[in-house]
PDB file of N, CA and C in Angstrom:
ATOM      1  N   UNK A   1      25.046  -4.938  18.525  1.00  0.00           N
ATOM      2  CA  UNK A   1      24.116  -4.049  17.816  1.00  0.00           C
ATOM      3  C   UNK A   1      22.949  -3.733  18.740  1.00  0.00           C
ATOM      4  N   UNK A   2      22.699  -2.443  18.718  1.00  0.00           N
ATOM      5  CA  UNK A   2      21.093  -2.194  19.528  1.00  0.00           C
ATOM      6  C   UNK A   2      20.441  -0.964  18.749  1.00  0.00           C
ATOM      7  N   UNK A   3      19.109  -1.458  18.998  1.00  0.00           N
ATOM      8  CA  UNK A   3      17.983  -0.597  18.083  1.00  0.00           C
ATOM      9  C   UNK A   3      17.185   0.237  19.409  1.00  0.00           C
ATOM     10  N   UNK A   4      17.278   1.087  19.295  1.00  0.00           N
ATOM     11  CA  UNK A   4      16.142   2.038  19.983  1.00  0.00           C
ATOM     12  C   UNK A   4      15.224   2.232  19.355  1.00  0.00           C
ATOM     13  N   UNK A   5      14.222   2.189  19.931  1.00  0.00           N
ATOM     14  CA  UNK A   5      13.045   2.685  19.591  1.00  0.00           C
ATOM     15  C   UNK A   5      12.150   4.067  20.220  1.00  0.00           C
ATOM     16  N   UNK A   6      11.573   5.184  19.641  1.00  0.00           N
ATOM     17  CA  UNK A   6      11.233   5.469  19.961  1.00  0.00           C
ATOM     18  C   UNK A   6       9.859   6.505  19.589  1.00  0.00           C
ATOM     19  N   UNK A   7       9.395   7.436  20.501  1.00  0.00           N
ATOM     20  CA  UNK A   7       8.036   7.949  19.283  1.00  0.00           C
ATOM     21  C   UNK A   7       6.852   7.439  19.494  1.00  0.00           C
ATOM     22  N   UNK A   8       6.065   6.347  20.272  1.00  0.00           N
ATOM     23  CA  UNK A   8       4.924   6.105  20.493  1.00  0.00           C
ATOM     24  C   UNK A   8       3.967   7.113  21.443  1.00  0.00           C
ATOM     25  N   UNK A   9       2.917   6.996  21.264  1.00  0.00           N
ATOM     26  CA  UNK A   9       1.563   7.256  22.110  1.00  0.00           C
ATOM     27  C   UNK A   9       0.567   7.016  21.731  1.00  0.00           C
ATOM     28  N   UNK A  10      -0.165   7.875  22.319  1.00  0.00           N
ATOM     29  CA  UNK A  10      -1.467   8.033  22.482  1.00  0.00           C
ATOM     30  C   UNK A  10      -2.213   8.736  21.530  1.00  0.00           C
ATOM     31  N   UNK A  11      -2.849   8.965  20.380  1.00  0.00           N
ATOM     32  CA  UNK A  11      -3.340   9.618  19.392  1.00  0.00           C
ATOM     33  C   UNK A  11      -4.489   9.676  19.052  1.00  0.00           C
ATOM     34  N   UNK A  12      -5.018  10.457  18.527  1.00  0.00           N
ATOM     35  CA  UNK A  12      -6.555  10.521  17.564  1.00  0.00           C
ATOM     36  C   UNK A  12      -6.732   9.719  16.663  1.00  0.00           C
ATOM     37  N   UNK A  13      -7.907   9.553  16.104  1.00  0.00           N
ATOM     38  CA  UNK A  13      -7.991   9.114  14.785  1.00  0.00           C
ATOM     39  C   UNK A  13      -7.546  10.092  13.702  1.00  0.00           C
ATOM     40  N   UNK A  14      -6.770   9.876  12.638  1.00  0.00           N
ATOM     41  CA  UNK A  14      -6.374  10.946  12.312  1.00  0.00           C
ATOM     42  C   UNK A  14      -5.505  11.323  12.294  1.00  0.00           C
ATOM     43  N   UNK A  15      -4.049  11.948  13.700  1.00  0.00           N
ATOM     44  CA  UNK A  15      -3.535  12.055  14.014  1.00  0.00           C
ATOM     45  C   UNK A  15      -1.966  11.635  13.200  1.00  0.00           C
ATOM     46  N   UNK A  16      -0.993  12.167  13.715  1.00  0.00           N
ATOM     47  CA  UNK A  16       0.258  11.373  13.213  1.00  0.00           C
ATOM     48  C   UNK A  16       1.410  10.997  14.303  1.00  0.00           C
ATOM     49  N   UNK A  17       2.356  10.306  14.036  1.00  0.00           N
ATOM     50  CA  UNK A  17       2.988  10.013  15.003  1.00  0.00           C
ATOM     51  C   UNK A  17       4.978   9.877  13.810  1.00  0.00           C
ATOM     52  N   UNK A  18       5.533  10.243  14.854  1.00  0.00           N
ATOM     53  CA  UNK A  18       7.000   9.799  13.924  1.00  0.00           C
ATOM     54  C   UNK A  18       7.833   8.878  15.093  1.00  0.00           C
ATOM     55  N   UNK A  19       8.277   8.015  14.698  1.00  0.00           N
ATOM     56  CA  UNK A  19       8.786   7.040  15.170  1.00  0.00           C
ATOM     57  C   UNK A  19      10.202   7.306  14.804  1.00  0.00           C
ATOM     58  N   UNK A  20      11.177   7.068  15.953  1.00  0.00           N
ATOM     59  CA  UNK A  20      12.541   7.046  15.480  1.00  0.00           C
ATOM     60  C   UNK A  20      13.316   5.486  16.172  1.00  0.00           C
ATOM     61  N   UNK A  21      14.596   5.293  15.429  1.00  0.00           N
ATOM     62  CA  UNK A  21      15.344   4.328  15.487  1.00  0.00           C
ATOM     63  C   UNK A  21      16.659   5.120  15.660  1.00  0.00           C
ATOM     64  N   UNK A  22      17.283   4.521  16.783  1.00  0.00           N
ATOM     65  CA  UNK A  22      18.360   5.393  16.887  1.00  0.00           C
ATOM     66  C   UNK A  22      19.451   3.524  17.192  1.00  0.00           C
ATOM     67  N   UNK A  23      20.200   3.499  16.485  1.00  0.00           N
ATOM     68  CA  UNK A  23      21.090   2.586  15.979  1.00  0.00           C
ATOM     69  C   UNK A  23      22.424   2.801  16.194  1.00  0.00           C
ATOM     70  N   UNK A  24      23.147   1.887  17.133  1.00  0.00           N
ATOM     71  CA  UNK A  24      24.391   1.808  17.385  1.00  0.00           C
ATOM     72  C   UNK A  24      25.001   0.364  17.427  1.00  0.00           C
ATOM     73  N   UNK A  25      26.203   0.425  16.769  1.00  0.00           N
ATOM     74  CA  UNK A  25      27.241  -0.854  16.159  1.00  0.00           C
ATOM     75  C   UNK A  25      27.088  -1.403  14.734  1.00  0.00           C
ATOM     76  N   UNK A  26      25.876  -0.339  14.157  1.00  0.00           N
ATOM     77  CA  UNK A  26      25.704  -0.511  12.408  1.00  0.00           C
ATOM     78  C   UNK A  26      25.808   0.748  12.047  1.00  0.00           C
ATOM     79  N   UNK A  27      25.838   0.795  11.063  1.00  0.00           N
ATOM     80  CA  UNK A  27      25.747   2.245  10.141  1.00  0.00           C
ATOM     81  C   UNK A  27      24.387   1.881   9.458  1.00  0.00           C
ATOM     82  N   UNK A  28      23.312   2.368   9.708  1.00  0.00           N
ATOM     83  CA  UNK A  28      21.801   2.025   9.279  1.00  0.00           C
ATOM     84  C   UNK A  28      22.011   1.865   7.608  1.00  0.00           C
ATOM     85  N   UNK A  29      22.430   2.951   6.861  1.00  0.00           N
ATOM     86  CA  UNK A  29      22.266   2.834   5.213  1.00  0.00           C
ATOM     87  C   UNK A  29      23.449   1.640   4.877  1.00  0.00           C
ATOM     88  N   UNK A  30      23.788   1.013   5.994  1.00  0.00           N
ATOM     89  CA  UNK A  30      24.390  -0.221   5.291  1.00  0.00           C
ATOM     90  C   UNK A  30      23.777  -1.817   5.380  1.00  0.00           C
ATOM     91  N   UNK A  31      22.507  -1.631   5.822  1.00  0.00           N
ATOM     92  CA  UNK A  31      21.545  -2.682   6.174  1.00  0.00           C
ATOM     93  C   UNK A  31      20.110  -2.271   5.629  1.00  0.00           C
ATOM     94  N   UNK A  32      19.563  -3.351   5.136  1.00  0.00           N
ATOM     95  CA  UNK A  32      18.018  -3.426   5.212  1.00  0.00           C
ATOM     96  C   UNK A  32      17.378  -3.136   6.709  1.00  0.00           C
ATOM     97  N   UNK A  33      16.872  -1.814   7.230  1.00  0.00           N
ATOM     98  CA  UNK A  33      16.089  -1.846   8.391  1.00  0.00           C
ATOM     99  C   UNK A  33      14.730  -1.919   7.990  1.00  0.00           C
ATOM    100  N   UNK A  34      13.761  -2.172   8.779  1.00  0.00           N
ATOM    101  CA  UNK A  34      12.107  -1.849   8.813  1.00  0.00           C
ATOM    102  C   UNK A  34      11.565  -1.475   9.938  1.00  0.00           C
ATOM    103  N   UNK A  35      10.235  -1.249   9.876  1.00  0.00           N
ATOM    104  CA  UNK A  35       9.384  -1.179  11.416  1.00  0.00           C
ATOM    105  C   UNK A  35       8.392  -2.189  10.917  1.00  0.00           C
ATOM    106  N   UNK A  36       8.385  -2.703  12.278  1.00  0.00           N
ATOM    107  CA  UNK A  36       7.251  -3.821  12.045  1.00  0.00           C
ATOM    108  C   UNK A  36       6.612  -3.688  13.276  1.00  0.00           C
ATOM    109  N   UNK A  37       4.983  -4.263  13.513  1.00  0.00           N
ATOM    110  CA  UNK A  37       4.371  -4.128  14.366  1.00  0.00           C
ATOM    111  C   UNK A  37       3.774  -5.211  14.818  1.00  0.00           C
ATOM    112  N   UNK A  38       3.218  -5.397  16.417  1.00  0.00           N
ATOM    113  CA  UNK A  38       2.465  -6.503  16.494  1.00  0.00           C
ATOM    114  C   UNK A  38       1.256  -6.775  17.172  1.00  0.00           C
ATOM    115  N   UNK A  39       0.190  -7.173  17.518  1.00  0.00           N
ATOM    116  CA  UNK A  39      -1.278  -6.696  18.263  1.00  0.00           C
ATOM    117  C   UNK A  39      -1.078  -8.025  19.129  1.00  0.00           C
ATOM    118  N   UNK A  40      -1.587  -8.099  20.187  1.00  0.00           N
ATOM    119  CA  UNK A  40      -1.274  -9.545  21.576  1.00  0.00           C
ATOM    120  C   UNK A  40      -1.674 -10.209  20.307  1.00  0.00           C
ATOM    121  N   UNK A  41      -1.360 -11.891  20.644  1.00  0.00           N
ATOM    122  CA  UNK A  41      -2.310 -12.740  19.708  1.00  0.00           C
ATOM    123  C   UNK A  41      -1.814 -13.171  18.315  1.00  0.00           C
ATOM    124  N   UNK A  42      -0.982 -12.303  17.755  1.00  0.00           N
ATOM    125  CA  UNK A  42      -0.707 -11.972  16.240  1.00  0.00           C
ATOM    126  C   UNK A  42       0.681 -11.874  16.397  1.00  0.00           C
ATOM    127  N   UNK A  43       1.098 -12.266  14.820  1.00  0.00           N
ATOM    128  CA  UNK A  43       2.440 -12.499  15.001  1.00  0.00           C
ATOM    129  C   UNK A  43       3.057 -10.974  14.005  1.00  0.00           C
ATOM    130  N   UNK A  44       4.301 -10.803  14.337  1.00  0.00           N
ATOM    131  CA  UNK A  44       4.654  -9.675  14.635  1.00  0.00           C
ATOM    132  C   UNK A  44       4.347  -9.509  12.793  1.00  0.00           C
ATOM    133  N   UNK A  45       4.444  -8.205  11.834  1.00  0.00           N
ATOM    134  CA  UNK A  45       4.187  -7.825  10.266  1.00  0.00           C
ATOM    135  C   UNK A  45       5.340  -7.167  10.179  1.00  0.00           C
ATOM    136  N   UNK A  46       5.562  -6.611   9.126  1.00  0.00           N
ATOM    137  CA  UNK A  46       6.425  -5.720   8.096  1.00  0.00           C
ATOM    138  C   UNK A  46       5.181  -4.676   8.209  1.00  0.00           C
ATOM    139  N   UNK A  47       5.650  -3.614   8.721  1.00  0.00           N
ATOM    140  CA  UNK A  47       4.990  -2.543   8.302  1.00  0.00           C
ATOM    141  C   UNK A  47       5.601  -1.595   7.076  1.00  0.00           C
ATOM    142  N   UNK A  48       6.833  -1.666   6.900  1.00  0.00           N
ATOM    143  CA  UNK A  48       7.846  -0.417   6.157  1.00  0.00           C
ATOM    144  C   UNK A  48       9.099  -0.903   6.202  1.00  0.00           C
ATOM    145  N   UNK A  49      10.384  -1.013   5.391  1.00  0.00           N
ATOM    146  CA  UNK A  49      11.501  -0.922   5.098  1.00  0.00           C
ATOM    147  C   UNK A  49      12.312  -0.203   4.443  1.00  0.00           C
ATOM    148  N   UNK A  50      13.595  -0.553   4.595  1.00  0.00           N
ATOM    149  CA  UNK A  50      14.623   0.601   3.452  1.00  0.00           C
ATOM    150  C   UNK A  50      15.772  -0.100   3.053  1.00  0.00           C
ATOM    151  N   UNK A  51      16.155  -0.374   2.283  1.00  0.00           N
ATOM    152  CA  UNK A  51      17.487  -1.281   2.232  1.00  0.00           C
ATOM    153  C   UNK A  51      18.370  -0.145   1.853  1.00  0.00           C
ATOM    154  N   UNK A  52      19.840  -0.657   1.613  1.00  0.00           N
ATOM    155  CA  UNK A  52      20.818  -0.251   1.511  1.00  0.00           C
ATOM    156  C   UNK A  52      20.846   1.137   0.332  1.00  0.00           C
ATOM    157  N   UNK A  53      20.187   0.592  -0.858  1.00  0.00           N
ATOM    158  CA  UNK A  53      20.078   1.072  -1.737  1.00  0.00           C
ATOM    159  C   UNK A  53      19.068   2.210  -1.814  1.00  0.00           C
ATOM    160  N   UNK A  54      17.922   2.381  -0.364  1.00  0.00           N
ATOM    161  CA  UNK A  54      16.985   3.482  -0.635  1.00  0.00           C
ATOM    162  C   UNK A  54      15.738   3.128  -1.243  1.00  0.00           C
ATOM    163  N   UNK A  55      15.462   1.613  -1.343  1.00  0.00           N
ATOM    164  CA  UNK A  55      14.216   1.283  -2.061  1.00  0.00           C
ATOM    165  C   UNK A  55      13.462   0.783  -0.743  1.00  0.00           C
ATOM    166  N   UNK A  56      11.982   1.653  -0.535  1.00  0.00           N
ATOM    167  CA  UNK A  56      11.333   1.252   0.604  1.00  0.00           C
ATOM    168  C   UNK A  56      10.213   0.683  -0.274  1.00  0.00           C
ATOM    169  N   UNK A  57       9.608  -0.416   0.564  1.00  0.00           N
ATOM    170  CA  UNK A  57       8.559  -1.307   0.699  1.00  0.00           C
ATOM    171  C   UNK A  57       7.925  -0.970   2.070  1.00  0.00           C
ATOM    172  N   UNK A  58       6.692  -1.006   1.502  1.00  0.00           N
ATOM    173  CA  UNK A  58       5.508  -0.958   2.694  1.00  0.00           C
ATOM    174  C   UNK A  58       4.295  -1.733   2.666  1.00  0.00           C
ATOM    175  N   UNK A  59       4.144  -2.468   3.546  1.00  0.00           N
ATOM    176  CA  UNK A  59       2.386  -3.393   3.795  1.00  0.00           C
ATOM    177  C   UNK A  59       1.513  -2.097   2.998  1.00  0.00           C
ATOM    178  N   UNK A  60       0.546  -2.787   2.323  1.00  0.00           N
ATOM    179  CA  UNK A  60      -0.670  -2.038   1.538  1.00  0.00           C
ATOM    180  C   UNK A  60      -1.540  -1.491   2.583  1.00  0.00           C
ATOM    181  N   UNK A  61      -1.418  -1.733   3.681  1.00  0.00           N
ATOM    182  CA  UNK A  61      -2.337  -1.274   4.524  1.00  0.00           C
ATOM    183  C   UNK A  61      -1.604   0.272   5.005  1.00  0.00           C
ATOM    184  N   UNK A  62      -0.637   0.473   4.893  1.00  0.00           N
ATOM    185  CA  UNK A  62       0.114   1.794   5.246  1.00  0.00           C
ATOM    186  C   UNK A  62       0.640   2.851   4.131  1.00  0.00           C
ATOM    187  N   UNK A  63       0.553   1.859   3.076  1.00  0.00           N
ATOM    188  CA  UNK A  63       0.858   2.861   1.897  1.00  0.00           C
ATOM    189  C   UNK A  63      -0.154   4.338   1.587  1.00  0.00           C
ATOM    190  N   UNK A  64       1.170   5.202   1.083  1.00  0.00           N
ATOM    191  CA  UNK A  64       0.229   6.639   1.266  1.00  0.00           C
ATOM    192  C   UNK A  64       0.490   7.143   2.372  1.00  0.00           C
ATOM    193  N   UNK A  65       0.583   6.067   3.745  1.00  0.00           N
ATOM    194  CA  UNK A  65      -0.100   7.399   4.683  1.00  0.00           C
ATOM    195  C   UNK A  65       1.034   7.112   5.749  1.00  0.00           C
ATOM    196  N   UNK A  66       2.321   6.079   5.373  1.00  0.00           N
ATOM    197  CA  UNK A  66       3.523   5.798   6.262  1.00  0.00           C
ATOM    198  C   UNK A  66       4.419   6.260   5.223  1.00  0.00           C
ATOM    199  N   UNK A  67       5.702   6.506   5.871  1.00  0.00           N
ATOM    200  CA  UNK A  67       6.687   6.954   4.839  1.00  0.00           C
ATOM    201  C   UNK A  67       8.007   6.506   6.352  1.00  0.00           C
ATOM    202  N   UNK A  68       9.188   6.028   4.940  1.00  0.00           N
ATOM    203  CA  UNK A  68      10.582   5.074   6.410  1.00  0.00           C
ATOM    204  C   UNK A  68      11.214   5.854   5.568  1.00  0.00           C
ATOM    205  N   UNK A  69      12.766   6.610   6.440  1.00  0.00           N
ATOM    206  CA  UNK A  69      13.637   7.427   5.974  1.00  0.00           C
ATOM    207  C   UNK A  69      14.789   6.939   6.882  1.00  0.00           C
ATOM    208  N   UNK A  70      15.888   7.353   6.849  1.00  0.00           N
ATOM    209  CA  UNK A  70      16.909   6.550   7.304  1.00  0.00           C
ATOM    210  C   UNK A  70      17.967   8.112   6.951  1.00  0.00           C
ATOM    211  N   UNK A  71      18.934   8.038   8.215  1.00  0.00           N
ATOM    212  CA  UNK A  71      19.749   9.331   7.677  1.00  0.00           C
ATOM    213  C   UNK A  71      21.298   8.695   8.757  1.00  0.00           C
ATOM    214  N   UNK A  72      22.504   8.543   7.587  1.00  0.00           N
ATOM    215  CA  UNK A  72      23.503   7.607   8.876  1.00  0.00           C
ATOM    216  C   UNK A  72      23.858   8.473   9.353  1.00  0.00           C
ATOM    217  N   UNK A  73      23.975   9.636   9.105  1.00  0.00           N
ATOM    218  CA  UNK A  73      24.699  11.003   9.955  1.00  0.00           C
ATOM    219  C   UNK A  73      24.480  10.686  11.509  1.00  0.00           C
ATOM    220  N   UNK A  74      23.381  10.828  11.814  1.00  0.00           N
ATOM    221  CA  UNK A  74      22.562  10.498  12.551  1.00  0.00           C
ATOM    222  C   UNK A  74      22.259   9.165  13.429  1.00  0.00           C
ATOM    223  N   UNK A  75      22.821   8.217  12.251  1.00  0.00           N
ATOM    224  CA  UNK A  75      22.602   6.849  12.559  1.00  0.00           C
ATOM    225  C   UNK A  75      20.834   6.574  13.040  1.00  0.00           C
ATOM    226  N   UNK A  76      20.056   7.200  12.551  1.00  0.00           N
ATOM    227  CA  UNK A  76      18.601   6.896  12.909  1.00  0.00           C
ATOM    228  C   UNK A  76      17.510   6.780  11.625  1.00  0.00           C
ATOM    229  N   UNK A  77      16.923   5.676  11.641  1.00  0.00           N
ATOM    230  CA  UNK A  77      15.344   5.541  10.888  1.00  0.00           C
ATOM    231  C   UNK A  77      14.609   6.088  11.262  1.00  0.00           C
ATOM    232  N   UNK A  78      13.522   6.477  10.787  1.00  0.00           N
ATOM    233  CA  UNK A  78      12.292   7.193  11.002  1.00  0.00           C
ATOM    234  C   UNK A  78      11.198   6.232  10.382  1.00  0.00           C
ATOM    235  N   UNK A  79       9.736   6.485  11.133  1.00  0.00           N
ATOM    236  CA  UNK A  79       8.675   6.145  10.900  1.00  0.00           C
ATOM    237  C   UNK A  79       7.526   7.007  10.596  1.00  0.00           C
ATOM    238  N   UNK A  80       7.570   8.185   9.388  1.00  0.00           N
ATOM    239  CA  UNK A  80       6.333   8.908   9.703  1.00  0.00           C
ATOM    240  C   UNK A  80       4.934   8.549   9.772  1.00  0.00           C
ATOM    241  N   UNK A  81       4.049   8.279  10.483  1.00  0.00           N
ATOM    242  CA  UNK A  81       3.139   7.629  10.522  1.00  0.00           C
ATOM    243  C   UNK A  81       2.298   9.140  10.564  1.00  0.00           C
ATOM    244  N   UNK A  82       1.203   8.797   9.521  1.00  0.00           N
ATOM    245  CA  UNK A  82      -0.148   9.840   9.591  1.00  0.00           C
ATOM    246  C   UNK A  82      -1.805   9.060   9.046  1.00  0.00           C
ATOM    247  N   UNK A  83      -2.538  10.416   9.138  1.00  0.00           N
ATOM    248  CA  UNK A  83      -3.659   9.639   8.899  1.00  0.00           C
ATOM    249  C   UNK A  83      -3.978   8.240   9.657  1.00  0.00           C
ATOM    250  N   UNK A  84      -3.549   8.325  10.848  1.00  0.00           N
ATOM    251  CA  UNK A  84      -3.767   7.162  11.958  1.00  0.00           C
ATOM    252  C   UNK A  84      -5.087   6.553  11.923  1.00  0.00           C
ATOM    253  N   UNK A  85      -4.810   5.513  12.046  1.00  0.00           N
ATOM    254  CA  UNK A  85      -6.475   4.876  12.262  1.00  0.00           C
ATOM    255  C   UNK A  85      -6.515   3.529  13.469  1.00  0.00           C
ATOM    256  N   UNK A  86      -7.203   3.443  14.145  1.00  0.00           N
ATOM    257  CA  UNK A  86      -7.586   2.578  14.969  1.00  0.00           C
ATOM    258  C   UNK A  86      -6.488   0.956  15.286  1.00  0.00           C
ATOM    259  N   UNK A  87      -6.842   0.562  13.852  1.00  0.00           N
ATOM    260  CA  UNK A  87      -6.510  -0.502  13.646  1.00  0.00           C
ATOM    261  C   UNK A  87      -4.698  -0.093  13.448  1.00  0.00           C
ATOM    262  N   UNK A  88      -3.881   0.684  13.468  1.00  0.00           N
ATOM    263  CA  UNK A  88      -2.872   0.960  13.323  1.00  0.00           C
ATOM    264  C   UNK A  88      -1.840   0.667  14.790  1.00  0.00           C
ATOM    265  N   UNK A  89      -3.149   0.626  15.834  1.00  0.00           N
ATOM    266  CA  UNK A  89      -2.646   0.537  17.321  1.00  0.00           C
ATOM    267  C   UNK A  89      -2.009  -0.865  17.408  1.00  0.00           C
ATOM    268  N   UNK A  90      -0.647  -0.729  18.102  1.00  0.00           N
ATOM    269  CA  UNK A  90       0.572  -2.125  18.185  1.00  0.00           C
ATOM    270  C   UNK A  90       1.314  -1.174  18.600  1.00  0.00           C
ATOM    271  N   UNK A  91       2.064  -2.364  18.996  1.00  0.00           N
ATOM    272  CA  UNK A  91       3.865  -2.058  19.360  1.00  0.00           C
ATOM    273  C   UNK A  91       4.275  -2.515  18.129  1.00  0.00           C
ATOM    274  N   UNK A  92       4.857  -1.280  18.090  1.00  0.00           N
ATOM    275  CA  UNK A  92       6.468  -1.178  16.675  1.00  0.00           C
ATOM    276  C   UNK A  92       7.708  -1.392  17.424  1.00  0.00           C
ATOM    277  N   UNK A  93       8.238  -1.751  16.149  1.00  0.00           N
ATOM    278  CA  UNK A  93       9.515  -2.552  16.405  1.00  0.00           C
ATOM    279  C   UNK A  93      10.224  -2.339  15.281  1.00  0.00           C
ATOM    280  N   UNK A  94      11.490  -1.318  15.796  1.00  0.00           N
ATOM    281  CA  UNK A  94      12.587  -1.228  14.476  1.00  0.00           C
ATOM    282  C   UNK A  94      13.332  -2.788  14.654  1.00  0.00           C
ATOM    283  N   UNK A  95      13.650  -3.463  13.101  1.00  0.00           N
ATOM    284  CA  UNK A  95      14.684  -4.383  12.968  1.00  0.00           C
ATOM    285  C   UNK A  95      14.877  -4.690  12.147  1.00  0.00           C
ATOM    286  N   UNK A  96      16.174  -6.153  12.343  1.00  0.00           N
ATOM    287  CA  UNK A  96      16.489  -6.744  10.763  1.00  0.00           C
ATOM    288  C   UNK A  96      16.493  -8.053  11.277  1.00  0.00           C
ATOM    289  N   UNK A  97      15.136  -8.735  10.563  1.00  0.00           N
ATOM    290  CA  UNK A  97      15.009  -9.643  10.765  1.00  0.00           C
ATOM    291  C   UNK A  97      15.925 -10.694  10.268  1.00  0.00           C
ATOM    292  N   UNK A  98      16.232 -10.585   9.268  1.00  0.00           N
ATOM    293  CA  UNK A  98      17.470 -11.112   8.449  1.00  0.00           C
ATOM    294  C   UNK A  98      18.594 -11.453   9.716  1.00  0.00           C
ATOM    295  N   UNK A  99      19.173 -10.051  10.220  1.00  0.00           N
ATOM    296  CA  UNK A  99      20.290 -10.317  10.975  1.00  0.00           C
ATOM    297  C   UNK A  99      19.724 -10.590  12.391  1.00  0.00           C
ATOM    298  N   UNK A 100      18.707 -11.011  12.668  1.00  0.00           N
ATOM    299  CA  UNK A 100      18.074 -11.283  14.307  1.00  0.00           C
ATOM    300  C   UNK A 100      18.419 -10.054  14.741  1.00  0.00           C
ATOM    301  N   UNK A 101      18.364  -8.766  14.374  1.00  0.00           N
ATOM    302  CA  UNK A 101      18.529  -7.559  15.436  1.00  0.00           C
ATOM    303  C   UNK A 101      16.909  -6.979  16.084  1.00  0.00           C
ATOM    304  N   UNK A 102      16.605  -6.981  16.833  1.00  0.00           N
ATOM    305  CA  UNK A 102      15.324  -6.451  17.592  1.00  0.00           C
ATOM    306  C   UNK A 102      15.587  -5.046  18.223  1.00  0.00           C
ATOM    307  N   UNK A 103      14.810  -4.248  18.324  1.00  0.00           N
ATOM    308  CA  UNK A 103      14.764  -3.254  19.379  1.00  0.00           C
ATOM    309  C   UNK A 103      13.933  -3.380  19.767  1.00  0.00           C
ATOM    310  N   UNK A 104      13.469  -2.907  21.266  1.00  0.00           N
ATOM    311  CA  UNK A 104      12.551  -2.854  21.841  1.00  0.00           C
ATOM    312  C   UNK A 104      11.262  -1.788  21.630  1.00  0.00           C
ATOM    313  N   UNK A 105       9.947  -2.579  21.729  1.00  0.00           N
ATOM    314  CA  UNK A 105       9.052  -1.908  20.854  1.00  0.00           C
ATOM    315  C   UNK A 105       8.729  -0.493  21.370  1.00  0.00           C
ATOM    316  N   UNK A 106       7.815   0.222  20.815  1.00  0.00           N
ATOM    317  CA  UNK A 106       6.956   1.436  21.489  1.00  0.00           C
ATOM    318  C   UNK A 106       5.491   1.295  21.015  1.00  0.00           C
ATOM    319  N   UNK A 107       4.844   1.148  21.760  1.00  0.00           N
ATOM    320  CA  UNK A 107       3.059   1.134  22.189  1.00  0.00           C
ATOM    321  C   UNK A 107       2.807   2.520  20.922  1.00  0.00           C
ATOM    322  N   UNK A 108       2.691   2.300  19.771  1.00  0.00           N
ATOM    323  CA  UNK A 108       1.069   3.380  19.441  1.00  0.00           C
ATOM    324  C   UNK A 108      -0.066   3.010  19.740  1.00  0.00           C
ATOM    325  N   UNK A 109      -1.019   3.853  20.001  1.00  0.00           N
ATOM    326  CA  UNK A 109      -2.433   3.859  20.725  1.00  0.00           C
ATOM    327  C   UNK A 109      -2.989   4.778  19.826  1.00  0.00           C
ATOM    328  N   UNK A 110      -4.129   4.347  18.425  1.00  0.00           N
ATOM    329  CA  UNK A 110      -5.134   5.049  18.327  1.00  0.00           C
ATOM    330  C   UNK A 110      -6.452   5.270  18.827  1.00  0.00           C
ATOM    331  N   UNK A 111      -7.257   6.082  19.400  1.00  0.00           N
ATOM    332  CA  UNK A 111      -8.283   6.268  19.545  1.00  0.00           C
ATOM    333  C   UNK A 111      -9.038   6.617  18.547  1.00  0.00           C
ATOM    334  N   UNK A 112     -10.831   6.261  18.913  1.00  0.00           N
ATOM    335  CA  UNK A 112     -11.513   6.625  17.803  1.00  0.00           C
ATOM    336  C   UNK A 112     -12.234   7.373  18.395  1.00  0.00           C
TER     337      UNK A 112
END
């Protein structure tokens, strides 16, 4: 199984960013995926998920202004990230923690 990650930079305050997961050796809508993030120091969060069934969960700190979509055609998750703020800056990380799958992260960077 491998998770791509991709979609980070450099942004405003403000700003939005979409994050993609591009997934090969699963069929994504047949697993719980998420994005999770992590700051040096801190151990990695749940930012957003989707399970099998289409029911997403999101940290209260992103609700409203993150939205996770998942399309298997495609085989890719999405991260729409908007209304960026400062504190939003980490490396994301599509996975399933459940099944130990990792992808490798991508750096968002908000500025203020």
């Amino acid at each position: 199984v491998q998770l791509q990650a991709s979609g980070g930079g450099l942004v405003q305050t403000g700003g939005s960013l979409r994050l993609s997961c591009v997934a090969s050796g699963i069929i994504v809508s047949s697993y719980t995926l998420g994005w999770y993030r992590q700051v040096p120091g801190k151990q990695r969060e749940l930012v957003a998920s989707l399970t099998p069934e289409g029911i997403e969960t999101y940290d209260v700190s992103v609700k409203g202004r993150f939205s996770i979509s998942g399309d298997s055609s495609v085989n890719t998750v999405w991260l729409q990230m908007t209304s960026l703020q400062p504190e939003d800056t980490a490396a994301y990380y599509c996975g399933a923690p459940d099944m130990n799958w990792w992808g490798k992260g991508t750096q968002v960077t908000v500025s203020s």
